[in-house]
Protein backbone atom coordinates (compact mmCIF):
# COMPACT_ATOMS: atom_id res chain seq x y z
CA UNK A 1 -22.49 27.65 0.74
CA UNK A 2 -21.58 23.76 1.33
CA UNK A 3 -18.80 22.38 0.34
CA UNK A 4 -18.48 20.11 -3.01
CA UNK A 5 -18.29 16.36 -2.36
CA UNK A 6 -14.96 14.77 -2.89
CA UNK A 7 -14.78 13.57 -6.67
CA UNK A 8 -14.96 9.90 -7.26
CA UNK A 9 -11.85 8.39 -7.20
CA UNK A 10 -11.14 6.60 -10.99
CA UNK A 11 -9.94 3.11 -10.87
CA UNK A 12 -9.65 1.04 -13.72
CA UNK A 13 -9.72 -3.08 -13.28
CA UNK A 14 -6.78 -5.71 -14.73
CA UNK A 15 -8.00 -9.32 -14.44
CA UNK A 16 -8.11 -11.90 -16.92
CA UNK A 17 -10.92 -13.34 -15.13
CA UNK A 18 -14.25 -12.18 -16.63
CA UNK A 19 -16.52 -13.39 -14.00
CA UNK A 20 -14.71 -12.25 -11.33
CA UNK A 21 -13.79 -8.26 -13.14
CA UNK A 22 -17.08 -7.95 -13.54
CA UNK A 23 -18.42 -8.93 -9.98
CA UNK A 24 -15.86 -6.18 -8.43
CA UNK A 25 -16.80 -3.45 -10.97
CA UNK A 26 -20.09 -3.66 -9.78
CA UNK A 27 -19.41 -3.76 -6.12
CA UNK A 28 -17.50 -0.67 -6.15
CA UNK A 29 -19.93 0.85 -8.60
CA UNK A 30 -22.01 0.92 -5.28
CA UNK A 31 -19.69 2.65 -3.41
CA UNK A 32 -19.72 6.67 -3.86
CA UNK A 33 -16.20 6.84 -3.30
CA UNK A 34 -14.80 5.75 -6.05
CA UNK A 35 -16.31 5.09 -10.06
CA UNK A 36 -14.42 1.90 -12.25
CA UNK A 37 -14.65 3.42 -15.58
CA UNK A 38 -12.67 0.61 -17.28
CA UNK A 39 -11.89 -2.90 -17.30
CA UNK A 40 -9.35 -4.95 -18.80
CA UNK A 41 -8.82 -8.61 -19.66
CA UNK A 42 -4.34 -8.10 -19.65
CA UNK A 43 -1.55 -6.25 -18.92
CA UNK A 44 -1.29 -5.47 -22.70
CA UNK A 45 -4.57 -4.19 -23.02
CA UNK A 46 -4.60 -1.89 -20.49
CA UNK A 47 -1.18 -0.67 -21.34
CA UNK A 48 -1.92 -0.24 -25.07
CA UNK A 49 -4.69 1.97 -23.30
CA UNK A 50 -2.10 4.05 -21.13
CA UNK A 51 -0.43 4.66 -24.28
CA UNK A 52 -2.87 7.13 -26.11
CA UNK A 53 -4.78 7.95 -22.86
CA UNK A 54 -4.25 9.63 -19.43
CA UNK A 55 -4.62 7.20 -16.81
CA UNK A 56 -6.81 6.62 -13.89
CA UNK A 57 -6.25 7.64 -10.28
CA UNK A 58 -5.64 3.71 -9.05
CA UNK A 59 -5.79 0.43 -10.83
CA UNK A 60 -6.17 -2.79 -9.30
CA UNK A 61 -3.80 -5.19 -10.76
CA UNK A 62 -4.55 -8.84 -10.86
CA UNK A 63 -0.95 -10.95 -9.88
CA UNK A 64 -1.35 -13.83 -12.29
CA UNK A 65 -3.06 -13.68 -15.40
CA UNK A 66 -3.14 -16.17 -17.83
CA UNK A 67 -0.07 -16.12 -20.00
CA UNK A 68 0.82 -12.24 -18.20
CA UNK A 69 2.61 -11.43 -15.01
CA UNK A 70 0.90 -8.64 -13.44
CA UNK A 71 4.47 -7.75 -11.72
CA UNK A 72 5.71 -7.29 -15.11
CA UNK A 73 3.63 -4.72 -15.70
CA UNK A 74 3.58 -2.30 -12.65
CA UNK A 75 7.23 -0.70 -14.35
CA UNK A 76 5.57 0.15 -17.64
CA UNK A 77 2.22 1.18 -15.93
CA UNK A 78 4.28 3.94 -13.73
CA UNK A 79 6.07 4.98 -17.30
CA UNK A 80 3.12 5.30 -18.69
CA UNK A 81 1.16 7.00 -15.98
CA UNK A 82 3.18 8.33 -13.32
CA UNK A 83 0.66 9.80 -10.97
CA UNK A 84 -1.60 6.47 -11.41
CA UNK A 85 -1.68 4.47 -8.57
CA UNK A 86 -0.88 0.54 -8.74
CA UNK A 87 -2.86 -1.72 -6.13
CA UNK A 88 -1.90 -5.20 -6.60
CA UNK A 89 -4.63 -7.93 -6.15
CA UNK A 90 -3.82 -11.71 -5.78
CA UNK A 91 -5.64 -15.23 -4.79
CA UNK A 92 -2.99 -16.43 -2.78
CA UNK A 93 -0.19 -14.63 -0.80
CA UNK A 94 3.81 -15.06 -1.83
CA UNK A 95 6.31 -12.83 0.06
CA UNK A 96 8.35 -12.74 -2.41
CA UNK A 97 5.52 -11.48 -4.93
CA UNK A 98 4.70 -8.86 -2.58
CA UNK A 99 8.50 -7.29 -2.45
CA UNK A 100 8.80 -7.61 -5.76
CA UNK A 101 5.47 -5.23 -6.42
CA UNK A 102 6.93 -3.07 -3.96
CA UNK A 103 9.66 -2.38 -5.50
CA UNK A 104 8.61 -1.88 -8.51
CA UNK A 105 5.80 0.73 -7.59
CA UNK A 106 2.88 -1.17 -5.98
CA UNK A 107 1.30 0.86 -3.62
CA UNK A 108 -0.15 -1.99 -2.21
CA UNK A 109 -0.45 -6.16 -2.03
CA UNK A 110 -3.93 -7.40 -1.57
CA UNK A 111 -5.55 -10.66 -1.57
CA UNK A 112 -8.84 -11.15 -3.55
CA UNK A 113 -10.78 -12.58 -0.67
CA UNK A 114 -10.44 -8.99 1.45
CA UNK A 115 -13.98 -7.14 2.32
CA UNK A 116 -14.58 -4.51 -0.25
CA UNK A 117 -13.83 -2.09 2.72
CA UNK A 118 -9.99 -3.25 3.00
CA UNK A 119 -9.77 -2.48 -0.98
CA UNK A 120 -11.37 0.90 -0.55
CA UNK A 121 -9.16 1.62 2.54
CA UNK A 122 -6.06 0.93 0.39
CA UNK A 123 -6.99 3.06 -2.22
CA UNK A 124 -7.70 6.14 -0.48
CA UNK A 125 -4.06 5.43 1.37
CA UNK A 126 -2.31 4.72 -1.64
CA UNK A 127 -3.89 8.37 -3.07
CA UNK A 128 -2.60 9.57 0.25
CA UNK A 129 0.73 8.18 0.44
CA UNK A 130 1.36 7.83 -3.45
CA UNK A 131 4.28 5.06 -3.99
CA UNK A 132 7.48 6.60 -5.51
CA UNK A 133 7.61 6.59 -9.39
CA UNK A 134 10.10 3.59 -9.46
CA UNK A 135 11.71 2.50 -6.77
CA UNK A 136 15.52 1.04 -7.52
CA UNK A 137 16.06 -2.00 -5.93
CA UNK A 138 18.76 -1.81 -3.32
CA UNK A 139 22.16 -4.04 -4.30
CA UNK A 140 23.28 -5.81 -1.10
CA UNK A 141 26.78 -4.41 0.02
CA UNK A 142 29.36 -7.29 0.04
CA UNK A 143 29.83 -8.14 3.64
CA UNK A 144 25.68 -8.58 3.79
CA UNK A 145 25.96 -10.86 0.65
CA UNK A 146 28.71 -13.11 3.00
CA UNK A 147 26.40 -12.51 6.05
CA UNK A 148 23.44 -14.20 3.70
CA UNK A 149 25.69 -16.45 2.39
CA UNK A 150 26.09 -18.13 6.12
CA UNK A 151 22.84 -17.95 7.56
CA UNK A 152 20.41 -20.43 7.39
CA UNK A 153 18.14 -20.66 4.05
CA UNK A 154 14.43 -18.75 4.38
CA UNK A 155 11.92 -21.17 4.95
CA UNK A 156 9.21 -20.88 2.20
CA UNK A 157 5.66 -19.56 3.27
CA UNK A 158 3.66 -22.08 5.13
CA UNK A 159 1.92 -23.92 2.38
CA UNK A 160 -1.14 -24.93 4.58
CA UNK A 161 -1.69 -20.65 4.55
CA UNK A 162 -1.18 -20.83 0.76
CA UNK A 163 -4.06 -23.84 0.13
CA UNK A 164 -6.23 -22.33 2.44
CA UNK A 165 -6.71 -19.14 0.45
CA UNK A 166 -6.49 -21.10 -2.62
CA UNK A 167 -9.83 -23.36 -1.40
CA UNK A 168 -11.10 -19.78 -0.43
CA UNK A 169 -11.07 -18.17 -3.75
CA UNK A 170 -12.11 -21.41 -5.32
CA UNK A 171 -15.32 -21.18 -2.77
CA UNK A 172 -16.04 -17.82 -3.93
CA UNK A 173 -15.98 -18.25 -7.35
CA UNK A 174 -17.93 -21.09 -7.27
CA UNK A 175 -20.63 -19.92 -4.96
């Protein structure tokens, strides 16, 4: 007797941008892997969800919504739903974004503009490799703080990187 097919993985969508929720949903509808059974346009809708619901394997988490911070919601996501999976999705790339989802139990930092195969890839690792309930962020011991405190200050992300994938998302939305 053959074996059963994997189940689909479940992913629910966060992105305050219609056109753009609704492109993706059906792109991975195409894909047997996985099935997007719900889409949201904020933070507050999806959690308002979480609250009376069970939640999906993985959601993919826009960065910057309008009037939301999608880092602000990764905490009560994993409170909410602690085996769901958090995969972050952003137009542009920021470091500091990035550690910050990290931390706070992203299992991943993706920009928008990846092939649909990149996404998938990251979802199967994050069901993998799940990312720690919440992680605590580390307090610096004192002598690092003075070591900081005497080295030269980070230079910011190129911002030539940062327009580039800007003009790149702006492309594909408009195309």
């Amino acid at each position: 007797m053959p074996d059963a097919p994997p189940s689909p993985v479940i992913i629910w969508l966060v992105d305050d941008d219609r056109c753009l929720r609704d492109t993706l949903k059906d792109i991975l509808e195409k894909c047997s892997s996985v099935r997007c059974t719900a889409a949201f346009h904020s933070p507050n809708a999806v959690l308002s969800v979480l609250a009376s619901k069970a939640g999906p394997d993985v959601i993919l988490l826009d960065l910057q919504m309008c009037g939301a911070s999608g880092l602000d919601a990764i905490r009560p996501i994993k409170a909410l739903a602690r085996t769901t999976q958090v995969v972050m999705l952003t137009s542009c790339f920021d470091d500091e974004a990035k550690r910050r989802a990290l931390t706070n139990g992203a299992s991943d930092f993706l920009l928008k503009r990846y092939p649909v195969e990149r996404i998938l890839v990251s979802i199967q690792q994050a069901l993998k490799h799940p990312a720690p309930h919440l992680k605590r962020s580390r307090r610096p011991s004192p002598a690092a703080e003075r070591t900081s405190e005497t080295r030269a200050p980070r230079r910011p992300p190129k911002r030539r990187v940062w327009l580039e994938n800007c003009l790149d998302t702006f492309r594909l939305r408009r195309n």
